[in-house]
C-alpha atoms as a PDB file:
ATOM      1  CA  UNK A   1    -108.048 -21.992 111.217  1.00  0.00           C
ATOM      2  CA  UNK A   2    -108.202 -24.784 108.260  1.00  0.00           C
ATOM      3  CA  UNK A   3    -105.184 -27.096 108.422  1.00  0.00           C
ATOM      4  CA  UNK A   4    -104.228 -26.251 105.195  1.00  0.00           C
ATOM      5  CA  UNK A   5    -103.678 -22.591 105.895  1.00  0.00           C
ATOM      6  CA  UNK A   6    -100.770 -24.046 108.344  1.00  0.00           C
ATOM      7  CA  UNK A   7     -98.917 -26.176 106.010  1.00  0.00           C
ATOM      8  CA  UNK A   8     -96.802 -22.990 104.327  1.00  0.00           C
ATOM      9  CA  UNK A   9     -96.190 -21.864 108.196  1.00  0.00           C
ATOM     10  CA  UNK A  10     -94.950 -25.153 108.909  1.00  0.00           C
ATOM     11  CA  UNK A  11     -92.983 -25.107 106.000  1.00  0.00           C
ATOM     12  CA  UNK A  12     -91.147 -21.767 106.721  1.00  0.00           C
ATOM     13  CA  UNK A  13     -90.667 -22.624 110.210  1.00  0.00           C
ATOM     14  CA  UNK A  14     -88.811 -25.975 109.220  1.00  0.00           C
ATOM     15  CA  UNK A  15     -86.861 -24.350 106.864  1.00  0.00           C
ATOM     16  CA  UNK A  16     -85.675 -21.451 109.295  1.00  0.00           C
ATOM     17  CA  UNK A  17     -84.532 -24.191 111.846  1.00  0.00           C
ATOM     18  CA  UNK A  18     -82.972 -26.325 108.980  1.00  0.00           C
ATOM     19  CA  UNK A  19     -80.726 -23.137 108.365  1.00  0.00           C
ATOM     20  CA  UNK A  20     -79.547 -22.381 111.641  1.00  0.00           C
ATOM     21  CA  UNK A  21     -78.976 -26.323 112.285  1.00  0.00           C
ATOM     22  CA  UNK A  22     -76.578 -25.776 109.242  1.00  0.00           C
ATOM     23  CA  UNK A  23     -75.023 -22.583 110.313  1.00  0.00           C
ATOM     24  CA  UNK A  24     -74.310 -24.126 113.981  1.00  0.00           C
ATOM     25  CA  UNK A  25     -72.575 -27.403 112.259  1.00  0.00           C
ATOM     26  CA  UNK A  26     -70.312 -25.590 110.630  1.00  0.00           C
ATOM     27  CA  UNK A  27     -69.414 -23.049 113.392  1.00  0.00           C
ATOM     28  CA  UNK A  28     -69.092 -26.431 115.592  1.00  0.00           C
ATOM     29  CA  UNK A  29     -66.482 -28.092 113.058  1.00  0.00           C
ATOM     30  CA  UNK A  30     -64.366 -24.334 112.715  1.00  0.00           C
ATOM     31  CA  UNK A  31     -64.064 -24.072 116.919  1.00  0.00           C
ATOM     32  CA  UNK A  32     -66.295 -27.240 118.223  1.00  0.00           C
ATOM     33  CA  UNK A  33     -64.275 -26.205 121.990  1.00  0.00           C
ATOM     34  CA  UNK A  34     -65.483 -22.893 121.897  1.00  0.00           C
ATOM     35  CA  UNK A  35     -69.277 -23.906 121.265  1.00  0.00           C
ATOM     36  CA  UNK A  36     -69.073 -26.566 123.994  1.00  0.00           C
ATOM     37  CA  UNK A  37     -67.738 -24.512 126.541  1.00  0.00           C
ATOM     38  CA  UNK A  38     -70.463 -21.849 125.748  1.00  0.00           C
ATOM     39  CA  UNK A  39     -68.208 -19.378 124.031  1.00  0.00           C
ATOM     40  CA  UNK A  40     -67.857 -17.754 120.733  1.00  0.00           C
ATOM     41  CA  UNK A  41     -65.382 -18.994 117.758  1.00  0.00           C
ATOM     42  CA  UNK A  42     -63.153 -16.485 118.504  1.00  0.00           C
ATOM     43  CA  UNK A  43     -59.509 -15.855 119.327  1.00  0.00           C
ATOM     44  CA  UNK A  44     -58.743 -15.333 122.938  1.00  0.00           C
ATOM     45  CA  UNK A  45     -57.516 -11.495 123.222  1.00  0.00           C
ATOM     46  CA  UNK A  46     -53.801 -10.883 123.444  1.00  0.00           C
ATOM     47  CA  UNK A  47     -52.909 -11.030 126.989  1.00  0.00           C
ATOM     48  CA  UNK A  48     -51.621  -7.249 128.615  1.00  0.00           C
ATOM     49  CA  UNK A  49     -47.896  -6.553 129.383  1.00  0.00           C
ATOM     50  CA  UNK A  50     -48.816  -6.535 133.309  1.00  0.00           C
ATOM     51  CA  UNK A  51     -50.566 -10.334 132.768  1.00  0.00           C
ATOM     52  CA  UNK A  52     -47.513 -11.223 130.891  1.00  0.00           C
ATOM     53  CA  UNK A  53     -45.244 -10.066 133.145  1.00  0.00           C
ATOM     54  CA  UNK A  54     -46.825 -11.248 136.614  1.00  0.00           C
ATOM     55  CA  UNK A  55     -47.080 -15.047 134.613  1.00  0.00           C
ATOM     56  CA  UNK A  56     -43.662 -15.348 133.946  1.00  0.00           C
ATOM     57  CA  UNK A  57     -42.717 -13.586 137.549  1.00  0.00           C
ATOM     58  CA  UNK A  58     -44.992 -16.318 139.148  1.00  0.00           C
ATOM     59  CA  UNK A  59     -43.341 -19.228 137.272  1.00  0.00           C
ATOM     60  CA  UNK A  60     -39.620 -17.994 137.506  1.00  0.00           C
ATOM     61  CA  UNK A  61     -39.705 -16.816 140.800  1.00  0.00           C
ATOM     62  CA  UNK A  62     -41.645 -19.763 142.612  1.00  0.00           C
ATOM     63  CA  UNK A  63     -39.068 -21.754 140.182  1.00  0.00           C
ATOM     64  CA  UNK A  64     -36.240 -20.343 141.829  1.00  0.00           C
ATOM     65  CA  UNK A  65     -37.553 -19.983 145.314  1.00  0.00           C
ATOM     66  CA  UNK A  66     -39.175 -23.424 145.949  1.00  0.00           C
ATOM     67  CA  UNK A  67     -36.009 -26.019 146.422  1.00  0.00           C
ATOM     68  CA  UNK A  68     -37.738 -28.893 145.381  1.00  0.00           C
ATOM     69  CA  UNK A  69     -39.354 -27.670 142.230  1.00  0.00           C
ATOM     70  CA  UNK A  70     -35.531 -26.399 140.932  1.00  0.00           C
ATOM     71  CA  UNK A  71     -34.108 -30.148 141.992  1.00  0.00           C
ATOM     72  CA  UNK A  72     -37.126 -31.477 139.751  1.00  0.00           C
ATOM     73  CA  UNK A  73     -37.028 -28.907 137.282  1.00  0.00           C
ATOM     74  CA  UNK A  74     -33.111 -29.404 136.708  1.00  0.00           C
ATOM     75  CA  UNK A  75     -33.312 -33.189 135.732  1.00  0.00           C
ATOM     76  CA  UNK A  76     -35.068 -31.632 132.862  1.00  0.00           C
ATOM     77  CA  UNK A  77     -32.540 -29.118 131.695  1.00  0.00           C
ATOM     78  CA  UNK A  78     -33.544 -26.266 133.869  1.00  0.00           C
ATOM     79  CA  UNK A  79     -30.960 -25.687 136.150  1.00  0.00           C
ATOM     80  CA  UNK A  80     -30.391 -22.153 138.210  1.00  0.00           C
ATOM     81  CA  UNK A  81     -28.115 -21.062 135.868  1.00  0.00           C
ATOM     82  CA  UNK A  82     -30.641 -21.408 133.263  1.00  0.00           C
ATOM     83  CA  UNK A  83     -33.680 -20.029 135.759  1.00  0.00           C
ATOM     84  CA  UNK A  84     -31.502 -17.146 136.167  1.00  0.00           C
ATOM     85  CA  UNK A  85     -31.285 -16.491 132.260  1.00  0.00           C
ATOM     86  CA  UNK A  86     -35.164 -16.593 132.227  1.00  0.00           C
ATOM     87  CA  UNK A  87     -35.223 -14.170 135.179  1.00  0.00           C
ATOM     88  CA  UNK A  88     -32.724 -11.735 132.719  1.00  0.00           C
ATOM     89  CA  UNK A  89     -35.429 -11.944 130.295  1.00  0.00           C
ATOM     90  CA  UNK A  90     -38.049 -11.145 132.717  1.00  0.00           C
ATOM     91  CA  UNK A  91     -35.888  -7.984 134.058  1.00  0.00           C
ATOM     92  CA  UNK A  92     -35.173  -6.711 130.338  1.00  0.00           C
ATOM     93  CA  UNK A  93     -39.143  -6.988 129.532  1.00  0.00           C
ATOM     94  CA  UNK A  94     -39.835  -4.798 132.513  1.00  0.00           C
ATOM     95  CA  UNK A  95     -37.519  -2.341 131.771  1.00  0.00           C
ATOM     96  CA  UNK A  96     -38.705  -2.203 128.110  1.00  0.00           C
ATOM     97  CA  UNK A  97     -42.573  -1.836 129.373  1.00  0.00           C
ATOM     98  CA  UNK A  98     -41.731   0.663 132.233  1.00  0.00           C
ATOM     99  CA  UNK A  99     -39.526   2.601 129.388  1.00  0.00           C
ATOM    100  CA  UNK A 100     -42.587   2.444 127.202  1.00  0.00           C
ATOM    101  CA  UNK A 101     -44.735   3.693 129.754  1.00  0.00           C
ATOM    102  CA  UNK A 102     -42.181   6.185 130.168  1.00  0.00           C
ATOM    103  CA  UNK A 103     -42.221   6.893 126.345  1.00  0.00           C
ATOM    104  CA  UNK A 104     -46.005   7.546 126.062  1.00  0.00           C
ATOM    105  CA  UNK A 105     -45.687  10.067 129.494  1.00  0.00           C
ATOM    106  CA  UNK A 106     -42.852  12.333 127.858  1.00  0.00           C
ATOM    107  CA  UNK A 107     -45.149  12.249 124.116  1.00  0.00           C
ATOM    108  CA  UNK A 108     -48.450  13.464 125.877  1.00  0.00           C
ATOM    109  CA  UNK A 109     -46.515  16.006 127.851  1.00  0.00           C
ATOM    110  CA  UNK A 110     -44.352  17.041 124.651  1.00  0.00           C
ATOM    111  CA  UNK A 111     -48.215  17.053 122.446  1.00  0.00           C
ATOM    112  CA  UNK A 112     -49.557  19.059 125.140  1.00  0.00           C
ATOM    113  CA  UNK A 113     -46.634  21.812 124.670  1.00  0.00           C
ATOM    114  CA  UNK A 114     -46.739  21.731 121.426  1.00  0.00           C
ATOM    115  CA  UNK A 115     -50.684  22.557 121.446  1.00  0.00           C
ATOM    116  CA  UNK A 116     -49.615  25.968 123.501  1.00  0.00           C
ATOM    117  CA  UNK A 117     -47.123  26.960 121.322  1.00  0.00           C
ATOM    118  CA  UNK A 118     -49.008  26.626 118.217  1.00  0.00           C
ATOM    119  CA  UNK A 119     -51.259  28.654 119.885  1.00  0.00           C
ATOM    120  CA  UNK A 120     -49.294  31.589 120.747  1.00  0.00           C
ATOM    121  CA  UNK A 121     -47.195  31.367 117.122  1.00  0.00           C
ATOM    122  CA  UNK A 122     -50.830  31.497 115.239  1.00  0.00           C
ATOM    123  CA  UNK A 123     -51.970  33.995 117.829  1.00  0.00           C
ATOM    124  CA  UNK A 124     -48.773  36.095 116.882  1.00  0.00           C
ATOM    125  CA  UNK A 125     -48.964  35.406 112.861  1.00  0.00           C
ATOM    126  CA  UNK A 126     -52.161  36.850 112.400  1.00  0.00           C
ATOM    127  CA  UNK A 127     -51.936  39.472 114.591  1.00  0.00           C
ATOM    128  CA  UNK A 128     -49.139  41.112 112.555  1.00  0.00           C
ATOM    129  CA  UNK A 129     -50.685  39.651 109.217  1.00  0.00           C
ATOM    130  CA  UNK A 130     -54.060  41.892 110.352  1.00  0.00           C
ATOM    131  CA  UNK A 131     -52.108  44.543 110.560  1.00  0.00           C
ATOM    132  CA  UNK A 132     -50.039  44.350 107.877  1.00  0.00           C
ATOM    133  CA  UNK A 133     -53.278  44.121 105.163  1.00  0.00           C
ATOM    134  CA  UNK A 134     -54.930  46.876 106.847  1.00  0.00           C
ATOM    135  CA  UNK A 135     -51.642  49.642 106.833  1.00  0.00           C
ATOM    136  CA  UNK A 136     -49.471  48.071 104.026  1.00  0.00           C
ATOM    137  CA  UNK A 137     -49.801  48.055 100.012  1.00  0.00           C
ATOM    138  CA  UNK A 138     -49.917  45.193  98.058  1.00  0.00           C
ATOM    139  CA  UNK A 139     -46.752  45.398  97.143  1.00  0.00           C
ATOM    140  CA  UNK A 140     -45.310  45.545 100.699  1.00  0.00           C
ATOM    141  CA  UNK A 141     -47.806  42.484 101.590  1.00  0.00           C
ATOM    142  CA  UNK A 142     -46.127  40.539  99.124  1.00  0.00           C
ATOM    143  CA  UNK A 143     -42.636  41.309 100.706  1.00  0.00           C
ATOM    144  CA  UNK A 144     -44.070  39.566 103.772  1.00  0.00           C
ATOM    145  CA  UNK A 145     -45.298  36.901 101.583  1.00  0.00           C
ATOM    146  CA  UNK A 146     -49.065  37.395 103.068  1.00  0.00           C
ATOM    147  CA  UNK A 147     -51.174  34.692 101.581  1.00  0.00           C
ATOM    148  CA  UNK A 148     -53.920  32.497 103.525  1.00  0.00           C
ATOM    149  CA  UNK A 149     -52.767  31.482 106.154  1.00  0.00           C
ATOM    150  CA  UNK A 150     -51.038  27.822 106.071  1.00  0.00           C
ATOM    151  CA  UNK A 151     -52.954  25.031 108.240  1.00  0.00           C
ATOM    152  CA  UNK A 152     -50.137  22.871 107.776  1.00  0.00           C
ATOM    153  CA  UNK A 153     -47.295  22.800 110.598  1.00  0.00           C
ATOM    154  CA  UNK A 154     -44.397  22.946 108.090  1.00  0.00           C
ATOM    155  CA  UNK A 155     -46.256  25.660 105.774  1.00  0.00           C
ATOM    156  CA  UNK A 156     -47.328  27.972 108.782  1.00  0.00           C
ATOM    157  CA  UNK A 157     -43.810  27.687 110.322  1.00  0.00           C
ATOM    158  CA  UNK A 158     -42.250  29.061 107.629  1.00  0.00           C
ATOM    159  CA  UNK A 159     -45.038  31.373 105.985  1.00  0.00           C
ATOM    160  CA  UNK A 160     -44.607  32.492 109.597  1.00  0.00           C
ATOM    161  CA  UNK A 161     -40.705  32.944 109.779  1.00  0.00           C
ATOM    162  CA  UNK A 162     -41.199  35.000 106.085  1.00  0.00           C
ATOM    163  CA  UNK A 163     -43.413  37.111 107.441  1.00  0.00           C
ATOM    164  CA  UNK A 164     -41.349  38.201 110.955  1.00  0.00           C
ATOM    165  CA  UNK A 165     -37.851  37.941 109.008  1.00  0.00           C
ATOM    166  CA  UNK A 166     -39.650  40.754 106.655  1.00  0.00           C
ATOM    167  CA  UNK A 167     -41.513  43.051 109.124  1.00  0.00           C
ATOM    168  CA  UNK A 168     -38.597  45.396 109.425  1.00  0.00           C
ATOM    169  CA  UNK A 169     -38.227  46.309 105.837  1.00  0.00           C
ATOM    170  CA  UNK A 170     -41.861  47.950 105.904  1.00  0.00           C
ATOM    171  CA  UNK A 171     -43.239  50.756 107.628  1.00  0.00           C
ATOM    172  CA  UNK A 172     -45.154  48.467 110.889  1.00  0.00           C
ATOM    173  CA  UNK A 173     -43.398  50.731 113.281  1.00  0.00           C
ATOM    174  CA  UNK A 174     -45.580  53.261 113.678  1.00  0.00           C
ATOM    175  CA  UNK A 175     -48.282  50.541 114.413  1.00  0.00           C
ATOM    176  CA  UNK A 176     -46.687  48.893 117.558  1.00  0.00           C
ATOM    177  CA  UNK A 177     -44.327  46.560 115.693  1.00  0.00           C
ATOM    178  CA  UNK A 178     -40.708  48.247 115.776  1.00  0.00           C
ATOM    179  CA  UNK A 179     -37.555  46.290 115.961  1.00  0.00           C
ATOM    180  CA  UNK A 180     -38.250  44.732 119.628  1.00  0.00           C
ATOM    181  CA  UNK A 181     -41.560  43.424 119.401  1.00  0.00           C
ATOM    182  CA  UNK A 182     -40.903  42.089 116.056  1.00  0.00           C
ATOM    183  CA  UNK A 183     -38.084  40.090 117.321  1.00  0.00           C
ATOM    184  CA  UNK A 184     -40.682  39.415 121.000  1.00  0.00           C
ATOM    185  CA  UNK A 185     -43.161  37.778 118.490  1.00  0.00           C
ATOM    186  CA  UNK A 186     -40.638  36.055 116.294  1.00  0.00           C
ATOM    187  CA  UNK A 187     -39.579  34.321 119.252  1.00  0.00           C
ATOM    188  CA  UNK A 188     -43.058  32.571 119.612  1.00  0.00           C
ATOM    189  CA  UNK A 189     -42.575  31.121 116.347  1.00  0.00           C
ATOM    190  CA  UNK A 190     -39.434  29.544 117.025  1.00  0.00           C
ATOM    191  CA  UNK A 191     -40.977  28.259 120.482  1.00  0.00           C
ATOM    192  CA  UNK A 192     -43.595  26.391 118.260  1.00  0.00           C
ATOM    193  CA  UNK A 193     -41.134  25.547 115.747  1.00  0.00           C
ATOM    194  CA  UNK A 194     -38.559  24.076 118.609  1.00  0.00           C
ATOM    195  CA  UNK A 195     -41.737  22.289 120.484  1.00  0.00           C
ATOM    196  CA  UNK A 196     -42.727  20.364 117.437  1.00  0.00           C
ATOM    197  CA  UNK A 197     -39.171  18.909 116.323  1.00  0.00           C
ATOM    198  CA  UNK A 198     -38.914  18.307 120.383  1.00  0.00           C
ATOM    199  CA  UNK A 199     -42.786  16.538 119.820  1.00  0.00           C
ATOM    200  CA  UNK A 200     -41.702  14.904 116.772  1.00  0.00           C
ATOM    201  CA  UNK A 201     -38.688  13.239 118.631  1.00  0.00           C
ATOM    202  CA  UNK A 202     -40.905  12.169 121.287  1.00  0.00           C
ATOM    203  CA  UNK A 203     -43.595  10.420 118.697  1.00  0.00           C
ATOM    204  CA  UNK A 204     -40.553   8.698 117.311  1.00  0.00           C
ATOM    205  CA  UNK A 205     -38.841   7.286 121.211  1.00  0.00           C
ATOM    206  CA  UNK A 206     -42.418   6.518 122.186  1.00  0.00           C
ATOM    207  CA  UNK A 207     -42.946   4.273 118.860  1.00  0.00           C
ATOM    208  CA  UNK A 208     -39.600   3.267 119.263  1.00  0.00           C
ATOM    209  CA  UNK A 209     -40.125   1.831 122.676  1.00  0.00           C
ATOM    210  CA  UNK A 210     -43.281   0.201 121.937  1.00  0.00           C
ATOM    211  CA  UNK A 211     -41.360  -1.890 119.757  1.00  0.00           C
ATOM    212  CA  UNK A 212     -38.692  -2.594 122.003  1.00  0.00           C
ATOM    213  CA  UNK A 213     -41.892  -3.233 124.655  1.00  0.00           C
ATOM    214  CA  UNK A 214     -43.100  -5.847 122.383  1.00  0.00           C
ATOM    215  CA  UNK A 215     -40.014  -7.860 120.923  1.00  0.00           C
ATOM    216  CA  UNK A 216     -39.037  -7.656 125.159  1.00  0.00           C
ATOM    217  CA  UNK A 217     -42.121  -9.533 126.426  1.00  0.00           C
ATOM    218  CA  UNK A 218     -42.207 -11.874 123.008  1.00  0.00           C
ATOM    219  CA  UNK A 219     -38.581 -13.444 124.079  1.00  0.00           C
ATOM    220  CA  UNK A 220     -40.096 -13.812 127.624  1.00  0.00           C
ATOM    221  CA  UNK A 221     -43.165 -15.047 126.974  1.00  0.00           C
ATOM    222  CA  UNK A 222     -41.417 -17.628 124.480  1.00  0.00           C
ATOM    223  CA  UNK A 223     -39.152 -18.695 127.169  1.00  0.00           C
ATOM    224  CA  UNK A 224     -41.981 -19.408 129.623  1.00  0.00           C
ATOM    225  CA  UNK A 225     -44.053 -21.313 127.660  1.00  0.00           C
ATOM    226  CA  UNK A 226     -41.435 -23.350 126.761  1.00  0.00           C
ATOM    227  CA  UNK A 227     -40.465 -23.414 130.703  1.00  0.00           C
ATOM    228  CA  UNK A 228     -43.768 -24.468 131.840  1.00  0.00           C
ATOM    229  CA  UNK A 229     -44.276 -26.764 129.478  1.00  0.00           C
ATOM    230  CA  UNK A 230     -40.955 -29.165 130.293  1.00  0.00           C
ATOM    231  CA  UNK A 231     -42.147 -28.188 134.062  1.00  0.00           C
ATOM    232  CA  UNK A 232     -45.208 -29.854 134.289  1.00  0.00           C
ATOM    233  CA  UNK A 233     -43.998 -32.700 132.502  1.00  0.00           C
ATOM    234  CA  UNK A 234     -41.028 -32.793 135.707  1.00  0.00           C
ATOM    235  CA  UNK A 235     -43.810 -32.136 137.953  1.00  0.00           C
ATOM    236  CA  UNK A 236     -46.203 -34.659 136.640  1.00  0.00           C
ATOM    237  CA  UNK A 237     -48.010 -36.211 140.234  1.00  0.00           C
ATOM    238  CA  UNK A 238     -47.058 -32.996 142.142  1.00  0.00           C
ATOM    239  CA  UNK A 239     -50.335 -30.905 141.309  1.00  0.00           C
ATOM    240  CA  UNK A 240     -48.955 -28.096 144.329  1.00  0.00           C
ATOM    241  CA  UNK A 241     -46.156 -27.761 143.081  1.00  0.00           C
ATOM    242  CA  UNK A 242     -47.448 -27.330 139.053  1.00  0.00           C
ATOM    243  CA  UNK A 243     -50.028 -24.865 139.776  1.00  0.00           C
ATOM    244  CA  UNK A 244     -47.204 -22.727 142.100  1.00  0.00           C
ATOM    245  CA  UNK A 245     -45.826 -21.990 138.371  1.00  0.00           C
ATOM    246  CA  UNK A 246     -49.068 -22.687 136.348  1.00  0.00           C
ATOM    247  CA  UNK A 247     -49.303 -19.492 134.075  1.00  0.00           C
ATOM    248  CA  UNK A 248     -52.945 -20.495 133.924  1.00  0.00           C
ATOM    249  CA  UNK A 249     -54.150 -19.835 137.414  1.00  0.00           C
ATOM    250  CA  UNK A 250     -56.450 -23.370 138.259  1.00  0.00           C
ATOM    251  CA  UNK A 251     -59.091 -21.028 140.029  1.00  0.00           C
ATOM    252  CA  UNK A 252     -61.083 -18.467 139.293  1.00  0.00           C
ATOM    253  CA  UNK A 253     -60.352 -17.271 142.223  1.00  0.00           C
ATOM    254  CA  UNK A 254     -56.529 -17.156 141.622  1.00  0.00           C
ATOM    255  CA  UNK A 255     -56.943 -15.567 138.470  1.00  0.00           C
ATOM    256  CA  UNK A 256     -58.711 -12.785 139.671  1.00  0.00           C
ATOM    257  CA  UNK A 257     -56.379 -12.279 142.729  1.00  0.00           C
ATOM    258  CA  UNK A 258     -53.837 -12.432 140.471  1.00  0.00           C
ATOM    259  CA  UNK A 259     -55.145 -10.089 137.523  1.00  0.00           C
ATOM    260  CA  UNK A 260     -55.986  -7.730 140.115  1.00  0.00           C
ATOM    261  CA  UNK A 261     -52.568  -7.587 142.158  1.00  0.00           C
ATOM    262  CA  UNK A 262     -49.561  -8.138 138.478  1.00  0.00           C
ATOM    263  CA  UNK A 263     -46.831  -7.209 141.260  1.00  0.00           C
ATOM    264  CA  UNK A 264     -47.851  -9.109 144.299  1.00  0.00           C
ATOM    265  CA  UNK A 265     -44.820 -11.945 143.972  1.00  0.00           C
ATOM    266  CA  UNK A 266     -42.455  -9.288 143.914  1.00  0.00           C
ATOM    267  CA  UNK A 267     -41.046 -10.363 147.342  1.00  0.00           C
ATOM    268  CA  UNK A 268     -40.417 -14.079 145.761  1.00  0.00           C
ATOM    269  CA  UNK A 269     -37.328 -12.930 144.066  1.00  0.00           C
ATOM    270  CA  UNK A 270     -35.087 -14.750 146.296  1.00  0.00           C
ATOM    271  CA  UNK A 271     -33.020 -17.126 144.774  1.00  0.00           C
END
């Protein structure tokens, strides 16, 4: 090949690596630690209510157990009293999460409910609206207030409830529906109608509690932080003793024993 075919291929090539030398710059100067350590410039993910829980259990419990580190730790404004405040704050966050968890059981089982009633309500509705278009005039259809059918919760409920609190004022009897079986499928429509004010209730606790979940571990989490960071300036020089209530495991190894076991200090609440 002539040289002078490869000058414009040269020419693209060094302007493809000039771009990507300029695109790497400026991701270096927005997060130059995460390109060093290999990583990409973006925020670490939001550490997990069992992760936040198990670091603050580690540091307040190994706090309160270990007699040196509280001696330490109290030259710096941490006495027990105020260890013990921190363990409150830990206590409160886990009875917010496990009422959250809780929360999100009763919804799905309240949802699922709900789901079988609607289906027996509809089931009921057109049944009797079938019925009613096939025996009835239009004038008794309107009575009933027969329409197309509402997809809506709130529409069919009480499209629904018009159409069973009606029945008995037209001739259905003679077609299965007398006064009892009216009132038998009637009853399926309040079923749905109670199961989705009981589901509704549920959606609102459960939303409720997530809050509660998350301003909980926020307080902790603050308190912590602030903890361990007055703790390893009183346990500067005592590297056992700082990474017995390091948040940050040191080791890999650590963190995955502790990631994989949130509750295994739960003996170390002796104070």
């Amino acid at each position: 090949m002539p040289t002078f075919t490869l000058i414009p291929v040269i020419a693209v090539f060094a302007v493809i690596y000039l771009v990507i030398a300029i695109v790497l710059e400026r991701l270096r100067r927005l997060n130059p630690k995460s390109l060093q350590s290999g990583g990409s410039p973006m925020a670490r993910p939001k550490a997990s209510a069992a992760q936040q829980l198990n670091a603050a259990q580690l540091a307040i419990a190994n706090s309160l157990g270990d007699a040196e580190i509280k001696a330490v730790v109290a030259q710096y404004g941490y006495t027990t009293a105020k260890l013990n405040k921190g363990k409150q704050l830990y206590d409160a966050a886990l009875a917010a999460v496990n009422a959250q968890k809780s929360g999100k059981g009763s919804q799905k089982d309240t949802t699922a409910q709900l789901k079988t009633a609607e289906k027996d309500a509809r089931d009921a509705y057109q049944a009797l609206a079938k019925v009613a278009r096939a025996t009835l005039s239009k004038a008794d259809q309107a009575t009933l207030g027969l329409g197309k059918e509402p997809r809506t919760t709130a529409g069919f409920i009480q499209a629904a409830y018009t159409l069973f609190d009606n029945a008995g004022s037209v001739a259905l009897a003679d077609f299965g529906y007398d006064a009892d079986r009216i009132a038998a499928e009637r009853a399926k429509i309040e079923a749905f109608d109670q199961a989705n004010q009981t589901q509704e209730s549920a959606k609102g606790s459960a939303q409720q509690a997530t809050q509660d979940q998350d301003a909980a571990l926020a307080v902790m989490s603050d308190w912590v932080a602030q903890y361990v960071k007055i703790a390893k300036v009183a346990l500067r020089g005592k590297k056992q003793l700082l990474e017995k209530i390091s948040v940050q495991p040191t080791t890999r190894v650590a963190a995955a024993r502790n990631a994989a076991s949130p509750a295994s200090s739960q003996h170390l609440w002796r104070a």
